[in-house]
N, C-alpha and C. Protein backbone atom coordinates (compact mmCIF):
# COMPACT_ATOMS: atom_id res chain seq x y z
N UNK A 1 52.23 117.38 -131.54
CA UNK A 1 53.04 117.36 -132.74
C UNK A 1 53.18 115.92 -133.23
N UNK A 2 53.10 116.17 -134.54
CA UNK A 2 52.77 114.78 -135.29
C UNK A 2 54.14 114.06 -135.81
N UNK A 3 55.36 114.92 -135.72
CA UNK A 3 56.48 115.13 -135.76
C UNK A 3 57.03 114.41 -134.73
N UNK A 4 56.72 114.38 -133.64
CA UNK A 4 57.88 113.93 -132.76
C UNK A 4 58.40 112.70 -132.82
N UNK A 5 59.25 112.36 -132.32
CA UNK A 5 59.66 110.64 -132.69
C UNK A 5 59.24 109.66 -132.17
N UNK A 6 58.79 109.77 -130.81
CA UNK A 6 57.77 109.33 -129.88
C UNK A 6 56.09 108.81 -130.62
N UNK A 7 56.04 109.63 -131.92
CA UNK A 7 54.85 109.29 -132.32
C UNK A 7 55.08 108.55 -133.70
N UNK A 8 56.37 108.41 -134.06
CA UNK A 8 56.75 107.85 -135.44
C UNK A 8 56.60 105.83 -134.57
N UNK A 9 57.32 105.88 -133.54
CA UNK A 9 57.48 104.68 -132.44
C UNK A 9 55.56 104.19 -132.19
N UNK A 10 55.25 104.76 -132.01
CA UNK A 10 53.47 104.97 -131.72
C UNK A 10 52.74 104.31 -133.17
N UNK A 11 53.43 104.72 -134.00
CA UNK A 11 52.17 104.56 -135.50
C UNK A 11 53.18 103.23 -136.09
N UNK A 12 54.42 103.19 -135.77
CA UNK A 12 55.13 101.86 -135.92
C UNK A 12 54.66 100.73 -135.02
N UNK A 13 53.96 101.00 -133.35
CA UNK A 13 53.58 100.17 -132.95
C UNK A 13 52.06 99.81 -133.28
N UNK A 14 50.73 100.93 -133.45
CA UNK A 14 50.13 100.43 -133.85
C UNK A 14 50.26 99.71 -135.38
N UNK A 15 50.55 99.78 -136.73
CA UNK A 15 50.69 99.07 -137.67
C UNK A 15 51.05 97.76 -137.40
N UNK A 16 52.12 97.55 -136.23
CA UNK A 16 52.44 96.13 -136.20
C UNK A 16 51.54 95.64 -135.16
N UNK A 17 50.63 96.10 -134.33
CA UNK A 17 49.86 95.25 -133.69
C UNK A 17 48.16 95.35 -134.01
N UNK A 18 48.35 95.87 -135.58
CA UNK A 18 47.10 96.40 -136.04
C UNK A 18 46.58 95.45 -137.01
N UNK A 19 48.18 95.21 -137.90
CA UNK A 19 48.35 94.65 -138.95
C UNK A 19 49.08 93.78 -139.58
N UNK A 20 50.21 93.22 -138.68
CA UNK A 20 50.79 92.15 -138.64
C UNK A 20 50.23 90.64 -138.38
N UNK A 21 49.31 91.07 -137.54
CA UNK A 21 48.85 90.10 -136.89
C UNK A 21 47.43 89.14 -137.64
N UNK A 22 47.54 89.49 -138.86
CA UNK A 22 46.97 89.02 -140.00
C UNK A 22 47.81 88.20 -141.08
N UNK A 23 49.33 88.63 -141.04
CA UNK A 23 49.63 87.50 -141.62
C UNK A 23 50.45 87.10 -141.01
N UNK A 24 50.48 87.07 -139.48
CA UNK A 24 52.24 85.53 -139.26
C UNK A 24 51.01 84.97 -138.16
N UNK A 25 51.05 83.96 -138.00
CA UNK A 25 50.60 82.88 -137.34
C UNK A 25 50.93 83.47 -135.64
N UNK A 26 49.82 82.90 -134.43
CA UNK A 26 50.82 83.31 -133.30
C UNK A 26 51.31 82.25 -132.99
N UNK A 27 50.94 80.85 -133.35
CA UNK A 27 51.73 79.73 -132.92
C UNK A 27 51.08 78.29 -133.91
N UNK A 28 51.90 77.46 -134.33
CA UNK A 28 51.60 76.52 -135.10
C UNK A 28 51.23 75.43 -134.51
N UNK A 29 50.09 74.34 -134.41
CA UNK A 29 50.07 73.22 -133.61
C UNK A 29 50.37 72.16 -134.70
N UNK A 30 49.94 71.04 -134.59
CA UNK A 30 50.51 69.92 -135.52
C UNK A 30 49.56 70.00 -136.76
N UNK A 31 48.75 70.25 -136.83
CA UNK A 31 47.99 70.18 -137.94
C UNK A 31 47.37 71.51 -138.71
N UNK A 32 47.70 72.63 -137.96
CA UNK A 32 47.25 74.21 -138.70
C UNK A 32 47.66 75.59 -137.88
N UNK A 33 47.71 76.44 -138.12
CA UNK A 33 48.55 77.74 -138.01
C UNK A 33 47.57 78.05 -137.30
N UNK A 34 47.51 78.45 -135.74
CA UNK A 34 46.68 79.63 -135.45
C UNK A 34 46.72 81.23 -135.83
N UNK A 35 45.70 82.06 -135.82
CA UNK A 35 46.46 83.57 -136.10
C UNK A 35 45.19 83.74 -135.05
N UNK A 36 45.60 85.30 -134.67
CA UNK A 36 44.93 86.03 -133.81
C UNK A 36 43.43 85.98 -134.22
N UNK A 37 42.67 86.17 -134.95
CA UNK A 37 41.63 86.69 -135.40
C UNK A 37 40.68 85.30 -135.32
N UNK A 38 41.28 83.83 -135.08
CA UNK A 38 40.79 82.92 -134.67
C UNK A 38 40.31 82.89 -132.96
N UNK A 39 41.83 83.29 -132.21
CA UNK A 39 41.58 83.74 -130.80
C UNK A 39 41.10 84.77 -130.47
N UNK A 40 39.51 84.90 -129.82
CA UNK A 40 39.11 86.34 -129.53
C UNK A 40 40.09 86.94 -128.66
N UNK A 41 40.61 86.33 -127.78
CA UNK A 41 40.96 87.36 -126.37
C UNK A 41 42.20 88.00 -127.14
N UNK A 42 43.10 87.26 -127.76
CA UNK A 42 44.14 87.51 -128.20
C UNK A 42 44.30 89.00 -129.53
N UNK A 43 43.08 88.61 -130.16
CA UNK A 43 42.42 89.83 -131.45
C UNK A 43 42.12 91.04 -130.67
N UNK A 44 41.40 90.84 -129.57
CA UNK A 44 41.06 92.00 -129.19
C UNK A 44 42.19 92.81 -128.26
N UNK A 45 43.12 91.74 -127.60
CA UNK A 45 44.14 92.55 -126.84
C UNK A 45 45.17 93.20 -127.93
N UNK A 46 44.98 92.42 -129.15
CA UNK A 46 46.05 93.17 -129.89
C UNK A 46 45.92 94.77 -130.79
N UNK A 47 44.75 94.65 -131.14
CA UNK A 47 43.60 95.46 -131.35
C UNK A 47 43.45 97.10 -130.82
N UNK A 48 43.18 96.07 -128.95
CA UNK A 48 43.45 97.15 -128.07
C UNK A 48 44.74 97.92 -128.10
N UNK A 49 46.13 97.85 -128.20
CA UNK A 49 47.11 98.09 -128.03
C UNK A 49 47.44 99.10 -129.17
N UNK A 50 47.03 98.21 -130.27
CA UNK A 50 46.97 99.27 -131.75
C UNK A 50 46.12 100.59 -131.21
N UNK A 51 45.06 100.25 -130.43
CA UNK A 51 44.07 101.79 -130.51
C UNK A 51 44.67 102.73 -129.91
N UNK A 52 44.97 102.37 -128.47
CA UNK A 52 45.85 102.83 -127.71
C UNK A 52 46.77 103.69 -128.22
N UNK A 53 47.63 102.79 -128.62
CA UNK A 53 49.16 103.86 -129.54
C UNK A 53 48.39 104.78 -130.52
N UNK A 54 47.22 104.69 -131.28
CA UNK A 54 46.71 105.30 -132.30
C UNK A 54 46.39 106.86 -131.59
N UNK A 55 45.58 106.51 -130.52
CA UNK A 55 45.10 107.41 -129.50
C UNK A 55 45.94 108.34 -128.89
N UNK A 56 46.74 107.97 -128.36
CA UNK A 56 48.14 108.52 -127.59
C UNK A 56 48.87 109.14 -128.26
N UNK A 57 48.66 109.16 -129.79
CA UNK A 57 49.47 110.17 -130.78
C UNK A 57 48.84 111.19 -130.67
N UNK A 58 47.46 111.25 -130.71
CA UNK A 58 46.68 112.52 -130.79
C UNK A 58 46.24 113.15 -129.59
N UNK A 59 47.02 112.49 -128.91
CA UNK A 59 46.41 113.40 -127.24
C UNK A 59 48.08 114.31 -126.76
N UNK A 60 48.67 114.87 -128.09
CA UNK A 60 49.99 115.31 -128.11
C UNK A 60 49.38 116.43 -126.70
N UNK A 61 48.36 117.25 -127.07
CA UNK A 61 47.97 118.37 -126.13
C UNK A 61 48.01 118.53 -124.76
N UNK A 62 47.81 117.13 -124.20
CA UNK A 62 47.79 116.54 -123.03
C UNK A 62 48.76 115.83 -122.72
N UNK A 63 49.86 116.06 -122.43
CA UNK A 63 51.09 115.19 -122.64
C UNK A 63 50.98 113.96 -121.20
N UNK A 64 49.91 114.85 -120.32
CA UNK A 64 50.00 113.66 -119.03
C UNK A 64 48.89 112.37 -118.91
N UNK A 65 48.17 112.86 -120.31
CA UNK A 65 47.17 111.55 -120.55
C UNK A 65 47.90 110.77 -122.10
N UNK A 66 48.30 111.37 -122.55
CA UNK A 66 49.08 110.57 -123.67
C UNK A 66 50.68 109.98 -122.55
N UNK A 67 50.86 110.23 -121.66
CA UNK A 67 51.91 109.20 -120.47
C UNK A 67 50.70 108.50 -119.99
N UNK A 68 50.15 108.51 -119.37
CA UNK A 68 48.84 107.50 -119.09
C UNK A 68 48.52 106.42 -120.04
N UNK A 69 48.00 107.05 -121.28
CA UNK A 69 47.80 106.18 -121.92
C UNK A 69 48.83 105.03 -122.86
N UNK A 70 50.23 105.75 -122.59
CA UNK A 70 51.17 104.98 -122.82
C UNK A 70 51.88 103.67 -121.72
N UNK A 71 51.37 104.11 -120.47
CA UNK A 71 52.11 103.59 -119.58
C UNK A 71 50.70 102.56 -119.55
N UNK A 72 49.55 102.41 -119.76
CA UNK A 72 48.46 101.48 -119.91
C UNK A 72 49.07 100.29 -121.16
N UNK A 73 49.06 101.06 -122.50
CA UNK A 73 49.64 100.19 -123.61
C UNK A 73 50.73 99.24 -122.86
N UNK A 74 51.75 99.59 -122.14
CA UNK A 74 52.79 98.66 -121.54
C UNK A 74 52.74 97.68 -120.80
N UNK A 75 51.15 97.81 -119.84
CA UNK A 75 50.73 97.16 -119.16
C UNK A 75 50.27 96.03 -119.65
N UNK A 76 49.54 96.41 -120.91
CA UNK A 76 48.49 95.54 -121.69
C UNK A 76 49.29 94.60 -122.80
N UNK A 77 50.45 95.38 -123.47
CA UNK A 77 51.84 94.68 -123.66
C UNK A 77 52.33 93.59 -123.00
N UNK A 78 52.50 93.62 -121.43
CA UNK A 78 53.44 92.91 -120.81
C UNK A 78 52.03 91.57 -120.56
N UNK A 79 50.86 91.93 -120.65
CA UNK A 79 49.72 90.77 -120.52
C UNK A 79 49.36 90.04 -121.34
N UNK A 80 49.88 90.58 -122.82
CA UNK A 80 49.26 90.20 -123.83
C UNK A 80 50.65 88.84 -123.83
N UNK A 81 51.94 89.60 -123.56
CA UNK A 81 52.73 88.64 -123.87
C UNK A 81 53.04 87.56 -122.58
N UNK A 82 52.55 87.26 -121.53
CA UNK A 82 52.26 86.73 -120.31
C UNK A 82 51.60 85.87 -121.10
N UNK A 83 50.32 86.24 -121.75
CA UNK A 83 49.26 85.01 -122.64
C UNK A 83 50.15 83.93 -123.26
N UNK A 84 50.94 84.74 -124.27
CA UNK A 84 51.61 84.19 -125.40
C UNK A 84 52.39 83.61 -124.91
N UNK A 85 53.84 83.33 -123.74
CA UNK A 85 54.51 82.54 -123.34
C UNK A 85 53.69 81.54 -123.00
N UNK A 86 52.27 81.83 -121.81
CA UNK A 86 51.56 81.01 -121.14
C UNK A 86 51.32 79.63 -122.20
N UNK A 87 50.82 80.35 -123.68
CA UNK A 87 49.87 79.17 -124.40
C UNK A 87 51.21 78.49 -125.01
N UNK A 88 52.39 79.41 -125.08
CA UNK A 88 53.85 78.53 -126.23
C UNK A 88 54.41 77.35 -125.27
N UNK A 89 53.66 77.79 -124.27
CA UNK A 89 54.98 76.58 -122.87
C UNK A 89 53.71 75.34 -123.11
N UNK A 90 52.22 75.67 -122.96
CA UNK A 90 50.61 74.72 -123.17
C UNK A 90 51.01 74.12 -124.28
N UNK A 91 51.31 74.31 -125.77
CA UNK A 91 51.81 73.87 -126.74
C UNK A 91 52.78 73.06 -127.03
N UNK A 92 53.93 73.46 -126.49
CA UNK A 92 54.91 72.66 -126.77
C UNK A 92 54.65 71.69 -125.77
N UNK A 93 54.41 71.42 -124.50
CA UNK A 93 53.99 69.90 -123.78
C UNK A 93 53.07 69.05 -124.34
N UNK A 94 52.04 69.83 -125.10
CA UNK A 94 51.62 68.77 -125.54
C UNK A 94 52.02 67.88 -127.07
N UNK A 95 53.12 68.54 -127.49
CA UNK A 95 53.67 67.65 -128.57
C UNK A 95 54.98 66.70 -127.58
């Protein structure tokens, strides 16, 4: 069901990690804005996460691979943002 609220949360997370990430910067250095689509690893983990949630809406049928594939997105969530502290703490030392 395309209805449930679980999947309204799902198509809210892919849009913002589908499509946000085109216009805010992930971190500014002294002289220009990075955005994702400059960083491969970063484009593609975000990418990934969007597919994921995209995916996991439509596997309503299977409710124990759409939990699978949700409990993966969280994983890949908590790595993506492991990166992002990693490079904001790399950044700010070197100013």
């Amino acid at each position: 069901m395309i209805q449930r609220i679980q999947s309204i949360y799902l198509l809210l997370a892919a849009g913002v990690y589908g499509g946000l990430i085109f216009v805010f910067p992930l971190w500014i250095t002294e002289n220009s804005k990075v955005f994702a689509q400059n960083e491969l690893v970063y484009f593609g983990l975000f990418l990934a996460s969007a597919a994921l949630s995209l995916l996991s809406i439509f596997m309503f049928k299977n409710r124990k691979s759409q939990f699978v594939l949700g409990r993966l997105n969280i994983i890949l969530n908590f790595i993506l943002l492991g990166l992002l502290v990693y490079q904001s703490l790399k950044v700010s030392r070197r100013n």
